[in-house]
C-alpha atoms as a PDB file:
ATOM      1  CA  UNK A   1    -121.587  -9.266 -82.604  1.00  0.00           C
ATOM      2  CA  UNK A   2    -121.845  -6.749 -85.307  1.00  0.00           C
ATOM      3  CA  UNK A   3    -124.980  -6.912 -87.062  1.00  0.00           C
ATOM      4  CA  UNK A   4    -124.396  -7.337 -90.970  1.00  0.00           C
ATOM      5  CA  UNK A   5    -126.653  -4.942 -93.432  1.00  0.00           C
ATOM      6  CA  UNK A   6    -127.384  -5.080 -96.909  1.00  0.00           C
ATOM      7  CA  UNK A   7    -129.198  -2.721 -99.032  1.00  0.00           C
ATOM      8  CA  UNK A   8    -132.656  -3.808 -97.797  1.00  0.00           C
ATOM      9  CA  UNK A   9    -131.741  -2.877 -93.718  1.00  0.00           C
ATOM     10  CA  UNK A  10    -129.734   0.171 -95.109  1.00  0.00           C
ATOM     11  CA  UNK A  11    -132.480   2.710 -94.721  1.00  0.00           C
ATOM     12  CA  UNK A  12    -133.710   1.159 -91.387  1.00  0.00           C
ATOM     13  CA  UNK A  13    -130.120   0.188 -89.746  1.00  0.00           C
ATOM     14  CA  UNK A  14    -127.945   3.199 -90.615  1.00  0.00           C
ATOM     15  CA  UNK A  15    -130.131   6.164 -92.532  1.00  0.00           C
ATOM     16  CA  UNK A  16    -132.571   5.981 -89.718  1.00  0.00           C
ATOM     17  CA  UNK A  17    -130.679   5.486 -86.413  1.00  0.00           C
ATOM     18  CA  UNK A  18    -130.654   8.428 -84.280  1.00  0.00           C
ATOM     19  CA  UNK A  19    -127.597   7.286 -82.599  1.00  0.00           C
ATOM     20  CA  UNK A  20    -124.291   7.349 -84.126  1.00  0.00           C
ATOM     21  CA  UNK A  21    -123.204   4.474 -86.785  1.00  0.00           C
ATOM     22  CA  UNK A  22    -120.226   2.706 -87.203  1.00  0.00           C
ATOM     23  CA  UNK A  23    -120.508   1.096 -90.529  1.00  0.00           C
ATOM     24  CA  UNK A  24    -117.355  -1.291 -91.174  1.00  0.00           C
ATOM     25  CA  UNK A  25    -117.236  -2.534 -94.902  1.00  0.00           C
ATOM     26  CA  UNK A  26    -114.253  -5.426 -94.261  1.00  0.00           C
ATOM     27  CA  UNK A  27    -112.183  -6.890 -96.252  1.00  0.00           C
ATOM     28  CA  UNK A  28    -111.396 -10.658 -96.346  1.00  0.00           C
ATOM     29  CA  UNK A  29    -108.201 -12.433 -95.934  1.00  0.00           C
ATOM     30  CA  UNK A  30    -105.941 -12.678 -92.901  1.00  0.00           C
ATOM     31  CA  UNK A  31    -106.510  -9.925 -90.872  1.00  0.00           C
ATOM     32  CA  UNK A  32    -110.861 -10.455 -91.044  1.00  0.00           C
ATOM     33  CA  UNK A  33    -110.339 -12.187 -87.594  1.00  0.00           C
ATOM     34  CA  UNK A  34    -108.786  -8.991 -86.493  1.00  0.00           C
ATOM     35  CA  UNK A  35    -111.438  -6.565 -87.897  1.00  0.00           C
ATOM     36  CA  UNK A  36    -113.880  -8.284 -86.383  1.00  0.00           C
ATOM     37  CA  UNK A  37    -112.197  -8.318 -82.972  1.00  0.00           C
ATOM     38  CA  UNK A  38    -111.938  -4.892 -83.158  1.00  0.00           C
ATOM     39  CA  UNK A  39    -115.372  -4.342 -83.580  1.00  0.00           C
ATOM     40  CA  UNK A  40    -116.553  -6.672 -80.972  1.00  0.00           C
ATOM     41  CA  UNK A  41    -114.982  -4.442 -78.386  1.00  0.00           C
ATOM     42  CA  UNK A  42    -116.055  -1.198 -79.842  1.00  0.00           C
ATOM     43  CA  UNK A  43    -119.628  -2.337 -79.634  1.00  0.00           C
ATOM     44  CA  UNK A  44    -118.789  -3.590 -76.021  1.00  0.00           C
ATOM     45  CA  UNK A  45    -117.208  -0.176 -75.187  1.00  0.00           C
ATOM     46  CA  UNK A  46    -119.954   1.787 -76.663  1.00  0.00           C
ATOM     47  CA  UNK A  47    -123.165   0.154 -75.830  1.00  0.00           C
ATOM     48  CA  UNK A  48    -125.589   1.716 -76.478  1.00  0.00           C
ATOM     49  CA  UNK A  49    -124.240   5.144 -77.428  1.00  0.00           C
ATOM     50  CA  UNK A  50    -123.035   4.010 -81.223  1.00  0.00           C
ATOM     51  CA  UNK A  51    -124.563   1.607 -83.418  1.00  0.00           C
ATOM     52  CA  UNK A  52    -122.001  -0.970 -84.988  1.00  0.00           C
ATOM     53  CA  UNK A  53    -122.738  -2.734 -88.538  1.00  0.00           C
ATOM     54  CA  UNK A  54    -121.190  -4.555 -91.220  1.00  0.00           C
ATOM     55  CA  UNK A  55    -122.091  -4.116 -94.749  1.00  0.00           C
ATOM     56  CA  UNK A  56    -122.042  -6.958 -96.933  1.00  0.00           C
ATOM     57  CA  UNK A  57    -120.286  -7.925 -99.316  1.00  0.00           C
ATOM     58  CA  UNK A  58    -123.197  -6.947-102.072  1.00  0.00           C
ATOM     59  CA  UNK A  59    -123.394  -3.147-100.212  1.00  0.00           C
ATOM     60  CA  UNK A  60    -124.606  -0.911-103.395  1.00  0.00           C
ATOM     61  CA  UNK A  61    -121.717   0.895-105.349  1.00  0.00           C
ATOM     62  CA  UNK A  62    -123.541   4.175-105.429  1.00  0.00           C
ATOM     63  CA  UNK A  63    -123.573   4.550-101.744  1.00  0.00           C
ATOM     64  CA  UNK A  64    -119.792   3.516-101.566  1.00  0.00           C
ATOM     65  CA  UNK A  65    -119.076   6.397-103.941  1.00  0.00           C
ATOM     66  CA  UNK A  66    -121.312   8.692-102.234  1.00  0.00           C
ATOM     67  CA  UNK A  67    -120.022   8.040 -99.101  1.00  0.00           C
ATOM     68  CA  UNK A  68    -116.455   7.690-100.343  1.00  0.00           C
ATOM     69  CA  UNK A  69    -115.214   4.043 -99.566  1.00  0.00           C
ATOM     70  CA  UNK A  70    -112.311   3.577-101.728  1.00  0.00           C
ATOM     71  CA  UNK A  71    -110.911   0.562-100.301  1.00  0.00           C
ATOM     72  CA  UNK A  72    -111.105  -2.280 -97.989  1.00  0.00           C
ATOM     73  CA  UNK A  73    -111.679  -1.815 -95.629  1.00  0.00           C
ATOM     74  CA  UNK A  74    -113.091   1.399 -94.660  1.00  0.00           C
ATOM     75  CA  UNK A  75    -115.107   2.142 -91.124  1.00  0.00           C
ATOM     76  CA  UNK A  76    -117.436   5.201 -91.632  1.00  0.00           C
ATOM     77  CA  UNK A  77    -119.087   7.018 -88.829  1.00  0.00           C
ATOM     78  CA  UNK A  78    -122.266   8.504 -89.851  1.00  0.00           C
ATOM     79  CA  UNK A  79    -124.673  10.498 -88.149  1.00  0.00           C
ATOM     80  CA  UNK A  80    -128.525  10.646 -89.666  1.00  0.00           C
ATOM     81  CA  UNK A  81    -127.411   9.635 -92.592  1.00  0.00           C
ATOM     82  CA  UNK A  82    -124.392  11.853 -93.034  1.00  0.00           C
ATOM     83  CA  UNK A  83    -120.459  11.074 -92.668  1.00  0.00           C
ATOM     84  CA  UNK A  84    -118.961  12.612 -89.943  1.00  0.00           C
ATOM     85  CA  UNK A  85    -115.534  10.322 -90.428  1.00  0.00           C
ATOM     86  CA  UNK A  86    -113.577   7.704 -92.401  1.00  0.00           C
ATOM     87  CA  UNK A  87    -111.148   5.753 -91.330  1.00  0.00           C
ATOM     88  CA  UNK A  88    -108.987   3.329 -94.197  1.00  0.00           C
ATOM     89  CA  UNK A  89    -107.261   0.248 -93.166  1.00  0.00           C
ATOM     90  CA  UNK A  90    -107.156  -1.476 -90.092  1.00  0.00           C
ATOM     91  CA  UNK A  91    -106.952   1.429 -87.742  1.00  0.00           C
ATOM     92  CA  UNK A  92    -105.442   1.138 -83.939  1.00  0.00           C
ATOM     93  CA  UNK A  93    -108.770   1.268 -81.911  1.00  0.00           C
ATOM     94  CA  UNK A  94    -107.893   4.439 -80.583  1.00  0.00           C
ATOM     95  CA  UNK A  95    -108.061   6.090 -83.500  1.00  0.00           C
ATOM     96  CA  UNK A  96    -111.629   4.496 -84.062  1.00  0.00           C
ATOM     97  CA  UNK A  97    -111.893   5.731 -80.386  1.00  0.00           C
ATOM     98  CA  UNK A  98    -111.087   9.749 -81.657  1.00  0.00           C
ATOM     99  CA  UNK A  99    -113.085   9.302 -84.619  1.00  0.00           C
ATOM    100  CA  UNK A 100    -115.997   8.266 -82.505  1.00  0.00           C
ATOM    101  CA  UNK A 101    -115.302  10.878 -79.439  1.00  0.00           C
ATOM    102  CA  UNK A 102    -115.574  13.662 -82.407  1.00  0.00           C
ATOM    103  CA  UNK A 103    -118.965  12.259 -83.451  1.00  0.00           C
ATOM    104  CA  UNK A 104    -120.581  12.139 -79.775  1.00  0.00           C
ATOM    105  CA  UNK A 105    -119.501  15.480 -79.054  1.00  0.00           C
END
């Protein structure tokens, strides 16, 4: 499972890890289950090339803007610190899969 950060593992769980990060910021309601399925088996896929986090629900508002997450929810790839892709909705996992094949490259 997914481990869930909050603004006090932020530096530590995404800022600092040299590997890739997928950081989901989910939204609740009837397709959570879903979400989270589909991050269970992009961790499992993965291993220990990417890093896969949730941010909870009290994730600060100036690193959604800076990182621009409009909605819910978003999955951002990030790479020391920096976006390297967004992805809006629910996507189809491969499309999480070519987001993340363009960030290992």
């Amino acid at each position: 499972m997914p481990a869930v950060i909050g603004t006090e593992e932020l530096e530590r769980e995404v800022l600092a890890e040299a590997r890739p990060v997928l950081l989901a910021c989910l939204a609740p309601g009837e397709e959570f289950g879903a979400q989270l399925e589909l991050l269970s088996c992009v961790s499992e896929d993965y291993g220990s090339k990417i890093k896969v986090c949730i941010a909870d629900s009290g994730f600060p508002r100036a690193i959604r803007r800076k990182w621009r997450i409009k909605g819910f929810p978003s999955f951002i790839l990030l790479l020391s610190g920096v976006v390297r892709g967004t992805l809006e909705g629910v996507p189809a996992k491969e499309h999480l899969d070519d987001c993340i094949a363009a960030c290992l490259c």
